[in-house]
Every structure is written in structure tokens, then in C-alpha cells.
N, C-alpha and C. Protein backbone atom coordinates (compact mmCIF):
# COMPACT_ATOMS: atom_id res chain seq x y z
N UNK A 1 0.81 -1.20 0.00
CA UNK A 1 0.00 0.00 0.00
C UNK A 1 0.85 1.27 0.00
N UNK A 2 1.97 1.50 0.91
CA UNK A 2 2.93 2.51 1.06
C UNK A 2 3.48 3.10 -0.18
N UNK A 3 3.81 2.20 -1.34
CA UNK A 3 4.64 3.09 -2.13
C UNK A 3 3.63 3.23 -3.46
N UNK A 4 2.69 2.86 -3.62
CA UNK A 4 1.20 3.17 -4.39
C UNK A 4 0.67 4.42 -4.00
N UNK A 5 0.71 4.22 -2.50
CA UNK A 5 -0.22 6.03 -1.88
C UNK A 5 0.85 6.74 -2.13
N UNK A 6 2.06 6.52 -1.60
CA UNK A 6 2.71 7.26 -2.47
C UNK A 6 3.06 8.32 -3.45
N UNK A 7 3.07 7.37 -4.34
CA UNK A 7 3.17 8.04 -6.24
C UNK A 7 1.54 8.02 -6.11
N UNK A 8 0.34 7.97 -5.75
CA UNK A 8 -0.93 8.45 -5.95
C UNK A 8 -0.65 10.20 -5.40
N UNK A 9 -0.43 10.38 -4.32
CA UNK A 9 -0.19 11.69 -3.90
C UNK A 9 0.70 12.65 -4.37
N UNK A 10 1.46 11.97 -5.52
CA UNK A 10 2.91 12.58 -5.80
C UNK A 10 2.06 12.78 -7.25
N UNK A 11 1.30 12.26 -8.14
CA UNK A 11 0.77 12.10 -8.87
C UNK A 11 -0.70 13.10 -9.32
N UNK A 12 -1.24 12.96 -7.74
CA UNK A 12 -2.26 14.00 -7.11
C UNK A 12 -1.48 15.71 -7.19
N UNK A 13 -0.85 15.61 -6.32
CA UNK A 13 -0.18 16.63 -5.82
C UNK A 13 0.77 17.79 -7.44
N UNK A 14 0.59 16.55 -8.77
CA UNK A 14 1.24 16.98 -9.95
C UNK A 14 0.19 17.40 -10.72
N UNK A 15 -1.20 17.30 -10.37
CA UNK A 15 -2.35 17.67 -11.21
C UNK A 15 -2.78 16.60 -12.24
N UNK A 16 -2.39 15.46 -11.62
CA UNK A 16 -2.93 14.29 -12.48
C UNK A 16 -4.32 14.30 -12.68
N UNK A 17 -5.28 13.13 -12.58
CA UNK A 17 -6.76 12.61 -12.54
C UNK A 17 -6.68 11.28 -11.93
N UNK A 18 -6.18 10.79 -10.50
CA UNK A 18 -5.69 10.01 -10.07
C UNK A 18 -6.75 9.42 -9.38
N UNK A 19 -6.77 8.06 -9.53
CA UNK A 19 -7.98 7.32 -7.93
C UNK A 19 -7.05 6.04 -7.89
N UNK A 20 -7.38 5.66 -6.24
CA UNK A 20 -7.12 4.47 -5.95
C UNK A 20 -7.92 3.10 -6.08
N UNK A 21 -7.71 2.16 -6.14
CA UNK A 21 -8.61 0.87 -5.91
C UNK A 21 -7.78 -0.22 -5.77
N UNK A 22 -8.72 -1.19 -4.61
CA UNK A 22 -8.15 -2.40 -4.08
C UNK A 22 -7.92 -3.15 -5.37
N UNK A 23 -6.87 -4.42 -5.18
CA UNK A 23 -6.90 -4.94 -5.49
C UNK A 23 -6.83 -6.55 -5.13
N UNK A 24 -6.11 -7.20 -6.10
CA UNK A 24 -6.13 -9.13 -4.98
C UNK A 24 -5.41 -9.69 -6.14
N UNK A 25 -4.16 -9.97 -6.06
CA UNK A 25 -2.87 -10.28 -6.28
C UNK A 25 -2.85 -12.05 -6.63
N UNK A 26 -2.96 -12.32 -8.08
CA UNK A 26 -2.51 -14.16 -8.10
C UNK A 26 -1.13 -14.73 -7.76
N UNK A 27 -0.62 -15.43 -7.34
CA UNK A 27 0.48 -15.87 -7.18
C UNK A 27 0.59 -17.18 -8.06
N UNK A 28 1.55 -17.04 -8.88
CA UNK A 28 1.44 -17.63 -9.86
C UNK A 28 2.47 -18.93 -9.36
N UNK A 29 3.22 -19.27 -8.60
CA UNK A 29 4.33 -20.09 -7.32
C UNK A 29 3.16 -20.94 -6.98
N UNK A 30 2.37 -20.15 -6.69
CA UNK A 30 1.62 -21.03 -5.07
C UNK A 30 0.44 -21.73 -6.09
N UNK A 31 0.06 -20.70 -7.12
CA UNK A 31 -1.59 -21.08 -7.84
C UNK A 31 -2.41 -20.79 -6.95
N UNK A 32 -2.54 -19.87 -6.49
CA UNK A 32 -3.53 -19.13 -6.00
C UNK A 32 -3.72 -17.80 -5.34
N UNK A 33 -4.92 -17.20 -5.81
CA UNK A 33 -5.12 -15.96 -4.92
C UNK A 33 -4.08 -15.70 -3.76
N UNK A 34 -3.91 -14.47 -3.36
CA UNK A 34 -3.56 -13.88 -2.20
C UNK A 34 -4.55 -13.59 -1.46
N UNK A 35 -4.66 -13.11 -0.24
CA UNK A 35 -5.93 -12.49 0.55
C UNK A 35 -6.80 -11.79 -0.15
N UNK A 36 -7.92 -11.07 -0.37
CA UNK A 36 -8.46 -10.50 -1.28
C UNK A 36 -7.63 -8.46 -0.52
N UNK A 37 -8.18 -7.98 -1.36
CA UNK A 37 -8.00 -6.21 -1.30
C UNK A 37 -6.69 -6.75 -0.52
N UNK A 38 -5.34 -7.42 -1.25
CA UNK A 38 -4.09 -6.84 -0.10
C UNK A 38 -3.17 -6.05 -1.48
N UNK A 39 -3.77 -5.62 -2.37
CA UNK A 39 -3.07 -4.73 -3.16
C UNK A 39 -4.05 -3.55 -3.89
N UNK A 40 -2.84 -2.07 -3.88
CA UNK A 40 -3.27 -0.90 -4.25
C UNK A 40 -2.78 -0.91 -5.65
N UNK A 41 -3.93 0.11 -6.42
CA UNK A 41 -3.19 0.06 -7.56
C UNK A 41 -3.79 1.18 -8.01
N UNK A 42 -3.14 2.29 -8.89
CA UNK A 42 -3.70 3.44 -9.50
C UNK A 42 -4.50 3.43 -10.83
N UNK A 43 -5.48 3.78 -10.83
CA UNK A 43 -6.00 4.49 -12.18
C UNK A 43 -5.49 5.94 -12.53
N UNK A 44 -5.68 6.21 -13.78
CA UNK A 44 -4.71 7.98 -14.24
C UNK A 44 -5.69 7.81 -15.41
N UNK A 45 -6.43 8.95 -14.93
CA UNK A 45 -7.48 9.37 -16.30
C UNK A 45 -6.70 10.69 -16.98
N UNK A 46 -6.74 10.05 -18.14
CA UNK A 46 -5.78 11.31 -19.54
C UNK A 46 -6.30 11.59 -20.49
N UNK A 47 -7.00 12.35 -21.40
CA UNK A 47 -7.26 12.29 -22.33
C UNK A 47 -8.70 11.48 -22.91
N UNK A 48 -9.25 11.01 -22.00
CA UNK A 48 -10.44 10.49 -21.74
C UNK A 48 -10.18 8.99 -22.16
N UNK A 49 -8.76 8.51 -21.70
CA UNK A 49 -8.59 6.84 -21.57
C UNK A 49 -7.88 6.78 -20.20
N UNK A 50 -8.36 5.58 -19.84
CA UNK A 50 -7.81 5.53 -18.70
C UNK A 50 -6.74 4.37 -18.48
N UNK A 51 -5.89 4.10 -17.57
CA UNK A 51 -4.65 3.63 -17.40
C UNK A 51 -4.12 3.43 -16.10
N UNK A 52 -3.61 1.65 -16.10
CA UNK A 52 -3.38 1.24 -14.29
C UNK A 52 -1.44 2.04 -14.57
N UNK A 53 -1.45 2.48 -13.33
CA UNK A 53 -0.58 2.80 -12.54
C UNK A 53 0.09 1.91 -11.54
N UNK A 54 0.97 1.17 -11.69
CA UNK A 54 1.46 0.28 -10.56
C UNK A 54 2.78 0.59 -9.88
N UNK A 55 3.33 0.72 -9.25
CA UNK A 55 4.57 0.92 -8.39
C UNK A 55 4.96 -0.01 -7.38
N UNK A 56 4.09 -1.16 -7.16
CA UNK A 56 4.11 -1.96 -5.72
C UNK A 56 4.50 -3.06 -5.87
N UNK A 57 5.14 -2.79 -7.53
CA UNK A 57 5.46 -4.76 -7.52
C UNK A 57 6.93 -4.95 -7.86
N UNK A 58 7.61 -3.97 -7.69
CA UNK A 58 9.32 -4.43 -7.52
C UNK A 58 9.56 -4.67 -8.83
N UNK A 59 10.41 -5.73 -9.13
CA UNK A 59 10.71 -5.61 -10.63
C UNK A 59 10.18 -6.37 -11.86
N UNK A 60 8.87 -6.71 -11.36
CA UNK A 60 7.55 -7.00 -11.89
C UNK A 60 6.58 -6.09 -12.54
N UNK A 61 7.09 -4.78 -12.15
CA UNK A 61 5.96 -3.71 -12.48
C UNK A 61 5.93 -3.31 -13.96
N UNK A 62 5.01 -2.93 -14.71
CA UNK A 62 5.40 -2.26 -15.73
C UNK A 62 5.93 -1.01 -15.73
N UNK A 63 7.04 -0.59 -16.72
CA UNK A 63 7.29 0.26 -17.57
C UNK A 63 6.89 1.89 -17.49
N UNK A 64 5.77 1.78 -18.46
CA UNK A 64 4.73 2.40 -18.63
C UNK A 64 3.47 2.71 -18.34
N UNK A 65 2.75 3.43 -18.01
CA UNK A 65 1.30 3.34 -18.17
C UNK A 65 0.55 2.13 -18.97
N UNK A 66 -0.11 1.10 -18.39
CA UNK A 66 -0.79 0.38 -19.30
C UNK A 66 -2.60 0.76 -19.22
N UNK A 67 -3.05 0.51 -20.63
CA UNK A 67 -4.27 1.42 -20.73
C UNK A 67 -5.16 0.16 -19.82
N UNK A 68 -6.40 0.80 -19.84
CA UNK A 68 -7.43 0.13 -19.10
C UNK A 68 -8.60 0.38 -19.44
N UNK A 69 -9.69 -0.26 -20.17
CA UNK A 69 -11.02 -0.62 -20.09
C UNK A 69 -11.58 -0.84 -19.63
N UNK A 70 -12.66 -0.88 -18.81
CA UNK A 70 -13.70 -1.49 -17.69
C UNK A 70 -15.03 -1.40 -18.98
């Protein structure tokens, strides 16, 4: 959660279009779920598409902005 709120506030604080939401993490080792809501993850509305924001996964994370559909 720490380094998500983070870059959400750092993100906030830059005049982004920032929200948070839980998430629930697969472990792909174990084959299975993690606890449910034990991960944060950003949305960044731009341009009227929107896009997850991740920072919390070490050197797993993406890159870039990846877009997002709901």
C-alpha cells in the first residue's frame, strides 16, 4: 500500500486525474489468490482513456502506463 499512496499523492499533488482501488494479487508459485483487497493500484485518467498505474510490484511492475477498459 505505502509506495502506491505514495506516487498516488505525488501524482495527485502533480495535477494528475488520479484514484485508488483495491486490489487481490494471483500468485502464480503457489496457484492461488492472495488475501483479497491486499493490493493498491492506481487508475490515471488522460485524455479520456484511462490507465493502471502500478509501483508496488518491484521488478515485476510495468514500464509504462498500461491502458485500461472497464
Amino acid at each position: 500500500y505505502e509506495l502506491n499512496s505514495l506516487l498516488y499523492y505525488f501524482l495527485s499533488d502533480c495535477g494528475f486525474d488520479v484514484y485508488r482501488v483495491a486490489g487481490t494479487v494471483y500468485d502464480l508459485s503457489g496457484d492461488k489468490w492472495k488475501p483479497d483487497d491486499g493490493h493498491v493500484i492506481i487508475i490515471l485518467k488522460h485524455e479520456n482513456q484511462k490507465y493502471i498505474i502500478d509501483g508496488g510490484f518491484a521488478s515485476h511492475l510495468p514500464l509504462y502506463p498500461v491502458p485500461f477498459n472497464n
